[in-house]
Protein backbone atom coordinates (compact mmCIF):
# COMPACT_ATOMS: atom_id res chain seq x y z
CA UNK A 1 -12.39 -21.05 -1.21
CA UNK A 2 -9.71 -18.31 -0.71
CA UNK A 3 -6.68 -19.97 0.95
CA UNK A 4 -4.84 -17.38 4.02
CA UNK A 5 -1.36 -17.66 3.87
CA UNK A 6 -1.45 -14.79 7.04
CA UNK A 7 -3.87 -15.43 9.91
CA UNK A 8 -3.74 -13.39 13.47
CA UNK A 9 -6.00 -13.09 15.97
CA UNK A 10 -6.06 -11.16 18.76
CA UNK A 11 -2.56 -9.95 18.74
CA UNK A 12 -1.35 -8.10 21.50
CA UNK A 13 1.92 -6.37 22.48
CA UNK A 14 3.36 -4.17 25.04
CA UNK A 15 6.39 -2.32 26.43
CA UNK A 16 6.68 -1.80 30.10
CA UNK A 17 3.11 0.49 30.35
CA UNK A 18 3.01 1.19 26.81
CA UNK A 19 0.43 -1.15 24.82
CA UNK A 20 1.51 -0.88 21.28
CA UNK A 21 -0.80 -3.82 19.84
CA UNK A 22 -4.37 -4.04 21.20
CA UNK A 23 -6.55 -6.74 20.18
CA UNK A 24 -5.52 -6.97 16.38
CA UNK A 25 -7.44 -9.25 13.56
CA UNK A 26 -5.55 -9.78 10.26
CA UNK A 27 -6.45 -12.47 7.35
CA UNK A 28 -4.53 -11.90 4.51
CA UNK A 29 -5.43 -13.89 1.24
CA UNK A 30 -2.69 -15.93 -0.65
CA UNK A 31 -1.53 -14.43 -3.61
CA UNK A 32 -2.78 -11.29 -2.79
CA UNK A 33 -1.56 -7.27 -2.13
CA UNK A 34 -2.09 -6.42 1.94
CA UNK A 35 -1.39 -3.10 3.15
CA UNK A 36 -0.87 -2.00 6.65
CA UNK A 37 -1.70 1.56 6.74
CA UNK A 38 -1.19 4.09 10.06
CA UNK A 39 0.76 6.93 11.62
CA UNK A 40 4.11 6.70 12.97
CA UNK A 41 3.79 5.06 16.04
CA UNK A 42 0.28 3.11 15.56
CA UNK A 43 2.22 -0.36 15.84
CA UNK A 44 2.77 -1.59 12.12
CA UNK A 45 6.40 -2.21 12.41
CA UNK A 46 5.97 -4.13 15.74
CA UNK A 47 3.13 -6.02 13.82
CA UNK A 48 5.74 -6.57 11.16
CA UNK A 49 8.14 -8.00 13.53
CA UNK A 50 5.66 -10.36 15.39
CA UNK A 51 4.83 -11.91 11.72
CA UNK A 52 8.25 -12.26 10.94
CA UNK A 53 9.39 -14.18 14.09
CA UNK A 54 11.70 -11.23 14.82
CA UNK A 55 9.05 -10.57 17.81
CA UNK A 56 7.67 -12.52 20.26
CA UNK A 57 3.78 -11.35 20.77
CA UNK A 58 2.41 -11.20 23.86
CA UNK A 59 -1.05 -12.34 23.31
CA UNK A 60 -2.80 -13.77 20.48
CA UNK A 61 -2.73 -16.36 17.72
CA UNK A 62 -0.53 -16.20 14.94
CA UNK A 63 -0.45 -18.34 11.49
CA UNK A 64 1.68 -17.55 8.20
CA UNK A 65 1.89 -19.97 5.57
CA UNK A 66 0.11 -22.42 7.96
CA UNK A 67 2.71 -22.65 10.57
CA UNK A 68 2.66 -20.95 14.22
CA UNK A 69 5.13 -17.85 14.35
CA UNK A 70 5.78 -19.05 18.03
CA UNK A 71 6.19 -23.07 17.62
CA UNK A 72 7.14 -22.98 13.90
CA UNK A 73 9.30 -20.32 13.49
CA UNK A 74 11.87 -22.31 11.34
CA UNK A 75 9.34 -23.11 9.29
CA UNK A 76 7.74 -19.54 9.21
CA UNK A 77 11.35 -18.57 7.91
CA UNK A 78 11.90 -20.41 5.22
CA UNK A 79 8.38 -19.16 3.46
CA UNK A 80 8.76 -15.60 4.09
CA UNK A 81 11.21 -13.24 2.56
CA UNK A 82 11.53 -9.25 4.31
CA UNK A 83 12.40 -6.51 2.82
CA UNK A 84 13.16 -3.61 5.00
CA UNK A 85 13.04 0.68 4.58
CA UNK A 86 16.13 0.33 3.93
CA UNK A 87 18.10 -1.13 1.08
CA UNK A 88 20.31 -4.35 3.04
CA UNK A 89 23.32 -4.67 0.45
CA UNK A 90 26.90 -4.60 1.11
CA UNK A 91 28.25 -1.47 -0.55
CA UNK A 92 31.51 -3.06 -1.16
CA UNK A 93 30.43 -5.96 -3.45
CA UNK A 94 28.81 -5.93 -6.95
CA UNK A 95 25.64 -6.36 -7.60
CA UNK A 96 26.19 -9.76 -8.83
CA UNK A 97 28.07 -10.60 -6.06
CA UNK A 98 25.99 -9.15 -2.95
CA UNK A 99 23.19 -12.10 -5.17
CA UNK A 100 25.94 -15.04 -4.64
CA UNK A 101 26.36 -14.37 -1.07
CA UNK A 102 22.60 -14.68 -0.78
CA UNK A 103 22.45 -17.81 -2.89
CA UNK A 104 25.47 -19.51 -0.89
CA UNK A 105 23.97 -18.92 2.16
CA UNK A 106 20.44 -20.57 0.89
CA UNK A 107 19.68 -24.16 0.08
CA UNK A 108 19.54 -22.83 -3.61
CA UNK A 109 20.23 -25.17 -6.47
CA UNK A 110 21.50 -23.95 -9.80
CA UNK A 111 22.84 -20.98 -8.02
CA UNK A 112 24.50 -19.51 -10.79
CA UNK A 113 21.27 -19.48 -13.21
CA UNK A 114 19.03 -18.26 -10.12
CA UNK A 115 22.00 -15.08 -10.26
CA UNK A 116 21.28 -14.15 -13.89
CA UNK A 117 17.60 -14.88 -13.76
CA UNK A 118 17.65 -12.47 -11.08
CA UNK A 119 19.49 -9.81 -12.76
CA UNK A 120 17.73 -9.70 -15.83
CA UNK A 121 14.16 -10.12 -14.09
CA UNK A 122 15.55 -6.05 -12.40
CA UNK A 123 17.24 -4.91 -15.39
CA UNK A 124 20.37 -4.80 -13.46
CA UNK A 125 22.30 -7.16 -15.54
CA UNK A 126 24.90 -4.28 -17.18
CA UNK A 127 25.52 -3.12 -13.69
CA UNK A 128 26.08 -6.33 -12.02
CA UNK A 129 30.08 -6.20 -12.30
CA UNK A 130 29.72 -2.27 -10.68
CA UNK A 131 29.95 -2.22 -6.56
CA UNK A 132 26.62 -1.19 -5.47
CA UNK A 133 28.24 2.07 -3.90
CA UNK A 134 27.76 3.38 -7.52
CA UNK A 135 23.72 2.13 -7.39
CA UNK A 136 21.40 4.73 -7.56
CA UNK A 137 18.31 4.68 -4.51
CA UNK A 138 16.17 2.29 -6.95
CA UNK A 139 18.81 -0.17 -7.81
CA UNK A 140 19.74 -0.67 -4.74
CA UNK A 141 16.11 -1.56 -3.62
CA UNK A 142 15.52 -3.18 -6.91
CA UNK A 143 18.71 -5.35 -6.06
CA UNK A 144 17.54 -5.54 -2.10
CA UNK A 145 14.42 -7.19 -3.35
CA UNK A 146 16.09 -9.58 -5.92
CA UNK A 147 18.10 -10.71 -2.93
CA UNK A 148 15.09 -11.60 -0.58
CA UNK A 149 13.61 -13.67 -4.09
CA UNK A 150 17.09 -15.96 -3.78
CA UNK A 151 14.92 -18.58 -1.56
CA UNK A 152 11.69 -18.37 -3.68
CA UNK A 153 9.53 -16.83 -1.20
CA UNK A 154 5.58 -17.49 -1.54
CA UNK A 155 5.15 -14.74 1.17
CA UNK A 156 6.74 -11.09 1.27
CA UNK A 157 7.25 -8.71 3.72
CA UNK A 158 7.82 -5.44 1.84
CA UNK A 159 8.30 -2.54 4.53
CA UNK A 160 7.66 1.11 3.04
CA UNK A 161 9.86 -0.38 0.47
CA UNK A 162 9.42 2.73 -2.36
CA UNK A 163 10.58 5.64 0.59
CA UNK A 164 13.02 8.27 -0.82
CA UNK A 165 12.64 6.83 -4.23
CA UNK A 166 11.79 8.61 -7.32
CA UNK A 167 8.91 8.62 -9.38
CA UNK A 168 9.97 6.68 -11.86
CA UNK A 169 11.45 4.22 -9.56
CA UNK A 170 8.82 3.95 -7.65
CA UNK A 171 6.84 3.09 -10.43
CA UNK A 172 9.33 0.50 -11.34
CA UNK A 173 9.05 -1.34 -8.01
CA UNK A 174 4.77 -0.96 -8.25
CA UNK A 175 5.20 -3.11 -11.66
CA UNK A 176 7.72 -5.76 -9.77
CA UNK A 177 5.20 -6.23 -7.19
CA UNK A 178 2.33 -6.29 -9.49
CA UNK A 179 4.32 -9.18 -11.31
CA UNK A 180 5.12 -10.98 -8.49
CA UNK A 181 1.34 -11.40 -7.53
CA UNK A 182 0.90 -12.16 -11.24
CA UNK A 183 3.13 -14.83 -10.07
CA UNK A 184 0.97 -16.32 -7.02
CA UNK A 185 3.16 -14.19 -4.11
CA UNK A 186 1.50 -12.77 -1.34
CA UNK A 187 2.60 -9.38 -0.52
CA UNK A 188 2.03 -7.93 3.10
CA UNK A 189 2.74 -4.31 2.53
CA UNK A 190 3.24 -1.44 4.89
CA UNK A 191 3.37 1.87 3.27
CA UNK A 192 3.12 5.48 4.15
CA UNK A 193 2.33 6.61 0.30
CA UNK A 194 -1.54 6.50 0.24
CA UNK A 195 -1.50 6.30 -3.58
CA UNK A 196 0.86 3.42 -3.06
CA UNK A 197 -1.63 1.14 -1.63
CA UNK A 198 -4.27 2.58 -3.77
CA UNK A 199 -2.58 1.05 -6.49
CA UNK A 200 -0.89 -1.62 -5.31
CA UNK A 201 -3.52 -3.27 -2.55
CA UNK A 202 -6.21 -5.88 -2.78
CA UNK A 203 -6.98 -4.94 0.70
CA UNK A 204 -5.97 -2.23 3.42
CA UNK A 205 -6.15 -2.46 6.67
CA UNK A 206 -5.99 0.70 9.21
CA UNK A 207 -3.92 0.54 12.64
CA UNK A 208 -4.13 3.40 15.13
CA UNK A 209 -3.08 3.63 18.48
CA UNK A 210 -2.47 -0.20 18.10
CA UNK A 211 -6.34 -0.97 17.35
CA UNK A 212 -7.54 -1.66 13.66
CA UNK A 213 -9.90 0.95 12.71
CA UNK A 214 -10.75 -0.11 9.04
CA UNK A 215 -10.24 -2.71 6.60
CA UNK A 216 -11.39 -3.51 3.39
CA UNK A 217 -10.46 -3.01 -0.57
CA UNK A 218 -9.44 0.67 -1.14
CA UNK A 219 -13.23 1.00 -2.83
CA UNK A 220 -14.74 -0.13 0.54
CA UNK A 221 -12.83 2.15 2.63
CA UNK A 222 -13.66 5.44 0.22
CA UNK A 223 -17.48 4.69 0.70
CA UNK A 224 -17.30 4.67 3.94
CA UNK A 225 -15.98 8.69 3.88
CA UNK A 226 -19.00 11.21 2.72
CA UNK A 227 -17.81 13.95 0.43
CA UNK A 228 -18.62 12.12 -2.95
CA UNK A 229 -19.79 15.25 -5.11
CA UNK A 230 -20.40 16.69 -8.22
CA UNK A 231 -18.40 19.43 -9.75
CA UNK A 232 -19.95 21.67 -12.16
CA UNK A 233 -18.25 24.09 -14.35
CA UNK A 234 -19.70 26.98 -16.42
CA UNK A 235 -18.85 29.55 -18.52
CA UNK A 236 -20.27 32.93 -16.70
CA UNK A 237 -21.11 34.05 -13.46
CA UNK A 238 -24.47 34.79 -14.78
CA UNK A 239 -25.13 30.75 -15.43
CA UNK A 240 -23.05 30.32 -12.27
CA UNK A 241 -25.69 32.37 -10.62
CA UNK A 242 -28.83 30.81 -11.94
CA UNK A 243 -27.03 26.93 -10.95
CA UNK A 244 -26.80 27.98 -7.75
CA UNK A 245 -30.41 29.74 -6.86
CA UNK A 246 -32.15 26.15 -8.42
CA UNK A 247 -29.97 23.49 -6.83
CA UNK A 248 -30.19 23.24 -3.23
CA UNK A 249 -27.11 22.68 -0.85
CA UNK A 250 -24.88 23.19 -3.28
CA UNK A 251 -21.55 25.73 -2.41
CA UNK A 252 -20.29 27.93 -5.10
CA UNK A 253 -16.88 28.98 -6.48
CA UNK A 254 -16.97 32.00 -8.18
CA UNK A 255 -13.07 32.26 -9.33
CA UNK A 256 -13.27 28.70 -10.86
CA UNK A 257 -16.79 29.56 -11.85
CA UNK A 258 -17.73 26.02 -10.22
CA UNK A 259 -20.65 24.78 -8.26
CA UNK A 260 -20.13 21.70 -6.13
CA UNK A 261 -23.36 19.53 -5.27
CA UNK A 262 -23.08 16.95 -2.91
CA UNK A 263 -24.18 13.58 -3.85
CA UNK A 264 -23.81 9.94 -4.29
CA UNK A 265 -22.60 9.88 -8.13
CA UNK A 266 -24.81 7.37 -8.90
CA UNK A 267 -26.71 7.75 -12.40
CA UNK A 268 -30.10 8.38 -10.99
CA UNK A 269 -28.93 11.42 -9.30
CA UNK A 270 -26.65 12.32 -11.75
CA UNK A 271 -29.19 12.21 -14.36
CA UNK A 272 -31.92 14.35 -11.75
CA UNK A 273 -29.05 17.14 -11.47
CA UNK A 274 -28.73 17.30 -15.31
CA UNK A 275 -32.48 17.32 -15.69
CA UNK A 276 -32.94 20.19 -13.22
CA UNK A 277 -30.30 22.52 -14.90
CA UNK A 278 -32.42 21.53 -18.36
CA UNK A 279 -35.67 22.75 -16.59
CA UNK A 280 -34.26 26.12 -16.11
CA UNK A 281 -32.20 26.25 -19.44
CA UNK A 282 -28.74 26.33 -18.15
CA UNK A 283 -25.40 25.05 -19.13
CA UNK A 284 -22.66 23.51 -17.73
CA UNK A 285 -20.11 23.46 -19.70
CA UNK A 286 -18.27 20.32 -17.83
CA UNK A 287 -19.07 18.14 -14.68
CA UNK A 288 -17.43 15.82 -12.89
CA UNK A 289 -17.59 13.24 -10.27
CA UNK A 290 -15.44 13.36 -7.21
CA UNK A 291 -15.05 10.90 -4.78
CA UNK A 292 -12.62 10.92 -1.38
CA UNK A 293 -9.55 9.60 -1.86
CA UNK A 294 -7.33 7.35 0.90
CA UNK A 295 -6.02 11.00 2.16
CA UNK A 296 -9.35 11.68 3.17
CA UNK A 297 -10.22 8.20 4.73
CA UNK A 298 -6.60 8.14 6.60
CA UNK A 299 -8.01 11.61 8.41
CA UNK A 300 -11.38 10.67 8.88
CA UNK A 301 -10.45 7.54 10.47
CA UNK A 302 -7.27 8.47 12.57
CA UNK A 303 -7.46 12.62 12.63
CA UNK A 304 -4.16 12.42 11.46
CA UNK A 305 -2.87 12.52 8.27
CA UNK A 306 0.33 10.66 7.28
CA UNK A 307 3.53 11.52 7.96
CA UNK A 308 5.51 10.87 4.81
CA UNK A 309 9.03 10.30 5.06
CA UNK A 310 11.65 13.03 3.49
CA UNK A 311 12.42 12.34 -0.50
């Protein structure tokens, strides 16, 4: 049996006439990836602040780690670690040193060995004398998240935590977190880089207008979107022409000299398709099989797409 370490039901918020949370169901599996998903506005970081203890909800049941966010919020504390959009280091200490201030003010023992561990664990071990005013974007987050691992967290709180990175840092962070799970963490996850939580998340969930609209693995949520096709590609217009008078519904691109057929992808029909263009002696000379991606679910189930933050 799969063990929650985040349970809410029912959560509801609002400000003056504004309801920002409406009703909202989480269950988030220990040592697993969880990604809140939405627009601006649809009520993640106020969901993020209500699991944290930072705010108080205003309906609704709320567990994490097994301990009530209202009555236990000591105890909520000391199992969670956050991590914010925005890199929390002091700019005029090293890196090293920005990690002691974090282990003096924790109930850490061997406080000097949980410093190195730390360092070496980000590769940030021949910058650690530097002040982090010299850090580039990714060290500082890298060294932001090494900070909130000083108590030994078994639950995270990583907000958009990979905005105005690059690529390569952002990769760096994906293979932290992966490692962390590796690990037994739980990571709750909000995000605004679909291919983020593609990669990263055992399960999404969808918040819109402070209702959840979806959830499920990133699999689940693609088959619920139709536009899962096959692409065919062939070497003349003349073949191009004959693929498209003997398969039905399919729409033509004559510049890319591609035929796209709408279907399931499954073998059977892939295998029918194939058949059909052997009746009538015509090949393809490539196919494919495309399926929607999280862009596509994110508009089909808000009408929105994301609004990703500047680089």
């Amino acid at each position: 049996m799969t063990t929650s370490a985040i349970t809410a039901t029912g959560l509801r918020k609002a400000y003056q006439d504004k309801v920002v949370l409406d009703g909202v169901d989480l269950d988030v599996a220990a040592g697993s990836v969880f990604s809140l998903l939405g627009p601006n506005g649809a009520g993640k970081t106020t969901t993020v602040n209500i699991l944290t203890t930072l705010a108080q909800a205003d309906g609704g049941t709320v567990r994490v780690d097994g301990h009530d966010v209202g009555s236990e919020a000591k105890a909520v504390r000391k199992a969670i670690g956050v991590t914010g959009q925005f890199a929390a280091v002091d700019e005029l200490l090293t890196g090293q040193e920005n990690l002691q201030l974090m282990v003096d003010l924790s109930p850490v023992k061997n406080g000097k060995r949980v410093v190195a561990d730390l360092l070496e664990r980000f590769e940030l071990t021949e910058s650690a004398g530097k002040p982090t005013s010299t850090y580039s974007g990714g060290m500082r987050r890298k060294l932001d998240l090494a900070m909130t691992l000083v108590g030994d967290p078994r639950i995270i709180f990583l907000d958009e935590p990979t905005t105005g990175l690059d690529p390569r840092s952002r990769r760096t962070m994906w293979s932290i977190v992966k490692d962390l799970v590796a690990d037994g963490v739980t990571i709750f996850l909000t995000t605004q880089y679909l291919d983020e939580a593609d990669q990263l998340a055992d399960k999404i969930a969808v918040l819109d207008r402070g209702r959840l609209v979806a959830q499920g693995t990133p699999d689940e949520l693609k088959r619920q979107i139709p536009g899962t096709h096959v692409r065919l590609r062939f070497a003349s217009v003349a073949e191009l022409d004959a693929a498209a008078r003997v398969i039905a519904g399919s729409t033509r691109d004559d510049e890319a000299l591609t035929l796209r057929v709408p279907g399931d992808g499954d073998t059977k029909s892939l295998r029918n398709l194939l058949d059909r263009l052997d009746e009538y002696a015509i090949d393809a000379e490539e196919f494919s099989v495309h399926t929607p991606d999280l862009d596509d679910v994110f508009l089909a189930l808000t009408g929105r797409t994301t609004e990703v933050a500047p680089k």
